[in-house]
Every structure is written in structure tokens, then in C-alpha cells.
Protein backbone atom coordinates (compact mmCIF):
# COMPACT_ATOMS: atom_id res chain seq x y z
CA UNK A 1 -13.54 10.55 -6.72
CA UNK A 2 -12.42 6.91 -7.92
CA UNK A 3 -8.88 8.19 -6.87
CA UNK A 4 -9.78 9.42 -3.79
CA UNK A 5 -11.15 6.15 -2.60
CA UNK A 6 -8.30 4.17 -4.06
CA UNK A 7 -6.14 6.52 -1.89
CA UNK A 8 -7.92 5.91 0.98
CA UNK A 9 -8.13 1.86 0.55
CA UNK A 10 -4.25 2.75 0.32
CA UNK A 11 -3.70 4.09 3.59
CA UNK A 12 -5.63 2.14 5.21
CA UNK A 13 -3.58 -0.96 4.53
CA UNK A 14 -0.88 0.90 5.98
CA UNK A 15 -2.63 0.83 9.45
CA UNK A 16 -3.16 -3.04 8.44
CA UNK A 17 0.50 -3.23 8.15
CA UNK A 18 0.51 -1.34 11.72
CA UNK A 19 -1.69 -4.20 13.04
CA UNK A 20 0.55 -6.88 12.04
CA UNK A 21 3.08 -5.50 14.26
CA UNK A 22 0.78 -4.78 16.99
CA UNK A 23 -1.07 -8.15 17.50
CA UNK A 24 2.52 -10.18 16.54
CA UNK A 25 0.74 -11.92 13.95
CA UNK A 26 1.65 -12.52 10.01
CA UNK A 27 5.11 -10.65 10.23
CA UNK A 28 6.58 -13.83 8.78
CA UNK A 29 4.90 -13.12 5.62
CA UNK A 30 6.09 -9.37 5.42
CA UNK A 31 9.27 -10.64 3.95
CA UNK A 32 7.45 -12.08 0.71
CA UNK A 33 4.95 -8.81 0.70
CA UNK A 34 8.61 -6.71 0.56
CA UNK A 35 10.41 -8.50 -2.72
CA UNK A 36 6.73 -8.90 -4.65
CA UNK A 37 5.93 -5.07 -4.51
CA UNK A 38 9.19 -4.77 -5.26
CA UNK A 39 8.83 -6.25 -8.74
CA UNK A 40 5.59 -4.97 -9.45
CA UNK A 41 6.53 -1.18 -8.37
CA UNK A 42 9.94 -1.54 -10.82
CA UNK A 43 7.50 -3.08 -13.27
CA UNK A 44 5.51 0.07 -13.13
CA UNK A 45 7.81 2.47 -13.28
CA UNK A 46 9.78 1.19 -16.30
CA UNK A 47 6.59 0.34 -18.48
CA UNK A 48 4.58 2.57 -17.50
CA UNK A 49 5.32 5.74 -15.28
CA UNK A 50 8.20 6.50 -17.51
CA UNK A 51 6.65 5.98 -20.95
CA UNK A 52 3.97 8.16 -19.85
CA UNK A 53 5.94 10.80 -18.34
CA UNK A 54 8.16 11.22 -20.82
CA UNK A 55 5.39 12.35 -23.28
CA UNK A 56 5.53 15.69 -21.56
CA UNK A 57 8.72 17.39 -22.65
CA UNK A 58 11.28 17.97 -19.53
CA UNK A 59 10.10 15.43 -17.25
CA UNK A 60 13.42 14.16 -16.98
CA UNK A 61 15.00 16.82 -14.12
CA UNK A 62 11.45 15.89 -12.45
CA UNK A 63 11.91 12.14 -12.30
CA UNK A 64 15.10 12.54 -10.72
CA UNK A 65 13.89 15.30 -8.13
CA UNK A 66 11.19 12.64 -6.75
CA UNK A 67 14.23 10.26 -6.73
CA UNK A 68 16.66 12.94 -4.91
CA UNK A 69 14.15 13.91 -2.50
CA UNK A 70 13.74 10.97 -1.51
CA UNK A 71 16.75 9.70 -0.63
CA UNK A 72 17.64 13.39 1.21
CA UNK A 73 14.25 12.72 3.40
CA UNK A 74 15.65 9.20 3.94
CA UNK A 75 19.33 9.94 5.00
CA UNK A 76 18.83 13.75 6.48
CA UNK A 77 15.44 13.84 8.21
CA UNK A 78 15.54 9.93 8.84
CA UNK A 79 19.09 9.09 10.57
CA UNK A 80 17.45 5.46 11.22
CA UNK A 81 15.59 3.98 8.64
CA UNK A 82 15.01 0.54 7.01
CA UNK A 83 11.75 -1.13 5.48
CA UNK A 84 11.02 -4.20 7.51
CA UNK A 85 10.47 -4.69 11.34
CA UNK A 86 12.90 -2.36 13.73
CA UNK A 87 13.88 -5.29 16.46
CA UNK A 88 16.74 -2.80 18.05
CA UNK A 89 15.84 -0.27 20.44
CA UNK A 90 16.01 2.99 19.56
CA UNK A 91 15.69 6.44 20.52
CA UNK A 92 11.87 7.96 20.58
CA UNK A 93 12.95 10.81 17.88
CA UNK A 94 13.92 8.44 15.63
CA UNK A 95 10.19 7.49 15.57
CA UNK A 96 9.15 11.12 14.56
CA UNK A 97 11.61 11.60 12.06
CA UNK A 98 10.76 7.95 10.20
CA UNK A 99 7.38 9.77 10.01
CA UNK A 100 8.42 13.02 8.38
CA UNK A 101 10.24 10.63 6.21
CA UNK A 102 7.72 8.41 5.13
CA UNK A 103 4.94 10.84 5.28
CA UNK A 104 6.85 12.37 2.11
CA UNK A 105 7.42 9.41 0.46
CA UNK A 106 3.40 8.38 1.14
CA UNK A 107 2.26 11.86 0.28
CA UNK A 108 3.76 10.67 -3.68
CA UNK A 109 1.95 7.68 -3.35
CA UNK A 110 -1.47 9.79 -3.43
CA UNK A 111 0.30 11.52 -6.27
CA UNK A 112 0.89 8.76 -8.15
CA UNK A 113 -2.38 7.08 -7.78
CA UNK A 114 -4.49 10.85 -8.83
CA UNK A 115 -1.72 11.29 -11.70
CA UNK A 116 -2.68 8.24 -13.17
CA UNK A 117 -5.95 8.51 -13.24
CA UNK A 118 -5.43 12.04 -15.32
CA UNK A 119 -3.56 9.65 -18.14
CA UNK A 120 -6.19 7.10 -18.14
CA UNK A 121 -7.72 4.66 -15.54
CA UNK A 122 -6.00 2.11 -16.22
CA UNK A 123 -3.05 3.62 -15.17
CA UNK A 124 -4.76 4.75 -12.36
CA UNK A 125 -5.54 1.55 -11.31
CA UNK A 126 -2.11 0.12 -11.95
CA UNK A 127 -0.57 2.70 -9.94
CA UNK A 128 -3.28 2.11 -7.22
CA UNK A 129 -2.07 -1.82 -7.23
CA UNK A 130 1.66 -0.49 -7.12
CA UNK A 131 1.07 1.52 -4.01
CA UNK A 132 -1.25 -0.62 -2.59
CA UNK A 133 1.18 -3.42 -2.33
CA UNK A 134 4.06 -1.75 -0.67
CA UNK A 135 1.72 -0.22 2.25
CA UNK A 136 1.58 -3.07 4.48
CA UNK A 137 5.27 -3.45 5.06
CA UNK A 138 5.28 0.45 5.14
CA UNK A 139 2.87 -0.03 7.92
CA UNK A 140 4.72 -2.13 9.59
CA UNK A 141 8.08 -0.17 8.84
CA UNK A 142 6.42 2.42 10.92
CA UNK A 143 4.59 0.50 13.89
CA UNK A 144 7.88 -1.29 15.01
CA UNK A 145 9.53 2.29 14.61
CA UNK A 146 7.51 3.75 17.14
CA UNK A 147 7.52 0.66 19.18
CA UNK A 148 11.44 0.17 19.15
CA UNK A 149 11.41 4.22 20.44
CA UNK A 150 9.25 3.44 23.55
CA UNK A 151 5.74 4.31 21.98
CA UNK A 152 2.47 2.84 22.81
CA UNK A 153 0.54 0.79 20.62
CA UNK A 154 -1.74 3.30 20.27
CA UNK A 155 0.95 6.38 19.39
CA UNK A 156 2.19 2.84 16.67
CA UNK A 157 -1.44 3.00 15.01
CA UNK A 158 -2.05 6.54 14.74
CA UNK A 159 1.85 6.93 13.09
CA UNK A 160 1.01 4.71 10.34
CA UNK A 161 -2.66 6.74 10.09
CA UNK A 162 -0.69 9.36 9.34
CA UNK A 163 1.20 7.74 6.32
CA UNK A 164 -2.39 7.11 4.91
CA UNK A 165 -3.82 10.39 5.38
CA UNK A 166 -0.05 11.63 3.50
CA UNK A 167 -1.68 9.32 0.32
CA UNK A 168 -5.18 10.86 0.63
CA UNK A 169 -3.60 14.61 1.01
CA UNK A 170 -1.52 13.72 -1.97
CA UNK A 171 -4.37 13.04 -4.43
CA UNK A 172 -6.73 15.89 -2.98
CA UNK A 173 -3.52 18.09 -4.10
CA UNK A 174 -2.82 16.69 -7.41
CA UNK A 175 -6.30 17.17 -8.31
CA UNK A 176 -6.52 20.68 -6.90
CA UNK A 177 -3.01 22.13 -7.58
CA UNK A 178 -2.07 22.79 -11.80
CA UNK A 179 1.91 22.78 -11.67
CA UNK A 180 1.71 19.16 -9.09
CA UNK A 181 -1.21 17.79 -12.03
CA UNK A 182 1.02 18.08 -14.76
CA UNK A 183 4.35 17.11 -12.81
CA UNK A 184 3.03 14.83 -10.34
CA UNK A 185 3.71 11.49 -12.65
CA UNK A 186 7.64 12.18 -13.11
CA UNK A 187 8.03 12.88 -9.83
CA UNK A 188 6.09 10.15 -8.67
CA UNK A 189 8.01 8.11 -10.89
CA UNK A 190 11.20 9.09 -9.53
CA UNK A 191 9.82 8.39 -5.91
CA UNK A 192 8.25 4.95 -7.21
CA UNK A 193 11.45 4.30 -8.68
CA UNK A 194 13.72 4.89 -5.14
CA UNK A 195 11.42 3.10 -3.03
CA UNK A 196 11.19 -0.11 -4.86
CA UNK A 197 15.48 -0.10 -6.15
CA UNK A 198 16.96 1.39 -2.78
CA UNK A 199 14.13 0.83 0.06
CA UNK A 200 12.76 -2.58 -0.90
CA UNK A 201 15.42 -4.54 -3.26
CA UNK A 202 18.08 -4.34 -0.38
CA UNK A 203 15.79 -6.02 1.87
CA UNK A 204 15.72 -9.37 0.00
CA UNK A 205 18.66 -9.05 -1.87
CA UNK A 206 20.87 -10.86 0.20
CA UNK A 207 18.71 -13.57 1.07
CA UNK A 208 19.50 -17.16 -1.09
CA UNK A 209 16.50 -19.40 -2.03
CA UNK A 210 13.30 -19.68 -4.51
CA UNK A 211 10.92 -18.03 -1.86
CA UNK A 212 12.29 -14.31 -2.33
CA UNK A 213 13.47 -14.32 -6.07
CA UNK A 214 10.01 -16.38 -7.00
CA UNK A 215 7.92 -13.39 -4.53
CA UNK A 216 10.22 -10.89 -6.69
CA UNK A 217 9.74 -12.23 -10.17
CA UNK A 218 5.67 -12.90 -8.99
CA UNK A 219 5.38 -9.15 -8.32
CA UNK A 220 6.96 -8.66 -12.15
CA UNK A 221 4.53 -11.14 -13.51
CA UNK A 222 1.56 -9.88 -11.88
CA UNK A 223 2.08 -6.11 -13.23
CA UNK A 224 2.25 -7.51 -17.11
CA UNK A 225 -1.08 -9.73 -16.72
CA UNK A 226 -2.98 -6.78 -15.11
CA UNK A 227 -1.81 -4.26 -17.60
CA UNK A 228 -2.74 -6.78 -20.49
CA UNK A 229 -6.25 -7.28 -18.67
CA UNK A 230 -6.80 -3.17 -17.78
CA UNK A 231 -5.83 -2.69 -21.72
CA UNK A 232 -9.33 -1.35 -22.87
CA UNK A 233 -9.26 0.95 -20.42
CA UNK A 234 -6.04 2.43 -21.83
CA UNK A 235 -7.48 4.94 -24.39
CA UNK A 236 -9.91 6.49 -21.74
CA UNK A 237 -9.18 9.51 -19.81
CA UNK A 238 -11.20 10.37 -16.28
């Protein structure tokens, strides 16, 4: 239940990221949202999502099938795709196929969060903060998607709904379905892993100045202080 409502919390920042786009108000800040998920995500993933993983013997092939299927969804299904604000027009099915993109990528999220919470809940939780802070530019990835294709606002908002129902679909399943419960946290991993490196680092990357290397190294610092604070609830299992 806990990771059921953290899922849905979850998606429904990605309709605030939708929002943002909509009412032209705090896409400045987007930027800063992109490069401190970014560290927190990579902070996850190599401290925790691995470590953890890799107690189950071949997770290996598994973390790099979330990664691969990823990227395929990305660069097959998604011919146009970058995190951030679309400000080119583009074609309406380029809108549709960012969602079947996404939607995959979200549907891990809810993976991610429910796989953590089978480890422990702090895990759970630390995944929950990982996905949590990525869904707002996600949100508005897909809002200005739809927009640049020659959607309504309304077809916008009910796009990044579906990203958030994706997360809440993907913990009902990881809770429900055996081989996805004891699988779901390398391939989640692998997911966790693409987003951040290839999806979020190359948005910043380029950019010179304190602002996005401070955001960056913010989203690093933040992941070590909550997983020294969620320590006691390491040992406990939901």
C-alpha cells in the first residue's frame, strides 16, 4: 500500500510538470530540476540499486536489458525525443510515440519504487525520492511534446496522466507478478541508470557555470544525507 501511494504522489508530479508548461510558468527552473535528479538518480543506482541487485545471482544480463530497452524505446519507437521543453514544431505522431516511449520508461519507475520496498523501506523510499525528482521535467518533456505536435492543452495534461498511471501500473505489477518481483530491481536499475547518464546528463552537460554543476553535485549530496537519515530503516523488510 505505502508503494502504491508513493507511486501515485509520483505521477502526479508528472501532470505538475505538465502544468508548468501549460500555464508558462516556472520552466526557468526545469533546467536546475534536470541536473539535480540527475545526481541523485546516479547516486541511487551506484549505491544502492546495484549493491542490492547484485545480491541475487544473474542480475547482471537484467540490468543491462532495462538499460537496452530503453534506449531501443528511445531511438525506435521515439524518432524525436529529448528531456526538456520541445520549442520546434513537430509532427502530431511524434507526440504519440514520446508517449509509448516514456510510458515504458515510467512504467520502471513504479517498478523501482514497489522493488524497493520488497528490500526494505528505506530503499523504497529512496527510490520513491529518485523517481519523484525526475517527474516534473518528465512532465514537462511530455506537455511541450504534445503541444509542439498541434495538441490541446487538454490532450498535453492527459499525456503526462498517462506517464503517471505507467508508475502506478508498474507497482500494482511488481507486487502481483513473481518473475517482475524478483527482477524488477536490476532492471529498474538498468532503466534508472539510462535515464539519469543518457536522458538527463546531456541536458546540462554542455552548459558552463556553478548553477548546473552545484544543482548536479546538490542532487549527489542530497541522496547520501537521506540514506544516512533512512539508515534504521535499512534492516526492515515490508
Amino acid at each position: 500500500m505505502t508503494a502504491l501511494l508513493l507511486a501515485i504522489c509520483a505521477g502526479l508530479a508528472n501532470v505538475a510538470g505538465a502544468l508548468v508548461v501549460v500555464r508558462r510558468q516556472g520552466l526557468r527552473m526545469v533546467e536546475h530540476f534536470i541536473a539535480f535528479g540527475a545526481g541523485f538518480m546516479i547516486s541511487a543506482v551506484v549505491l544502492s540499486m546495484l549493491p542490492e541487485a547484485f545480491e541475487v545471482a544473474g542480475a547482471a544480463p537484467w540490468v543491462l536489458a532495462g538499460f537496452l530497452a530503453v534506449h531501443i524505446s528511445q531511438h525506435v519507437l521515439t524518432p524525436h525525443f529529448h528531456f526538456g521543453e520541445e520549442t520546434h514544431r513537430i509532427s502530431a505522431s511524434a507526440g504519440v510515440s514520446a508517449l509509448v516511449g516514456l510510458s515504458l520508461h515510467t512504467f520502471f519507475d513504479g517498478v523501482a519504487i514497489a522493488s524497493g520496498f520488497l528490500v526494505s523501506p528505506r530503499l523504497g523510499i529512496l527510490l520513491f525520492l529518485a523517481v519523484l525528482l525526475h517527474k516534473v521535467p518528465e512532465g514537462v518533456t511530455m506537455a511541450s511534446v504534445m503541444l509542439a505536435g498541434g495538441q490541446g492543452r487538454r490532450k498535453a495534461l492527459l499525456a503526462a496522466t498517462a506517464l503517471g498511471g505507467a508508475t502506478v501500473l508498474g507497482v500494482l505489477l511488481t507486487e502481483s507478478v513473481a518473475p517482475l518481483a524478483a527482477r524488477g530491481l536490476a532492471l529498474s536499475a538498468g532503466v534508472t541508470l539510462y535515464v539519469a547518464a543518457s536522458n538527463l546528463v546531456p541536458e546540462f552537460q554542455a552548459k558552463r557555470g556553478w548553477k548546473t554543476a552545484g544543482a548536479f553535485l546538490g542532487g549527489v549530496v542530497l541522496f547520501v544525507l537521506a540514506r544516512m537519515v533512512l539508515a534504521p530503516l535499512a534492516g526492515l523488510v515490508q
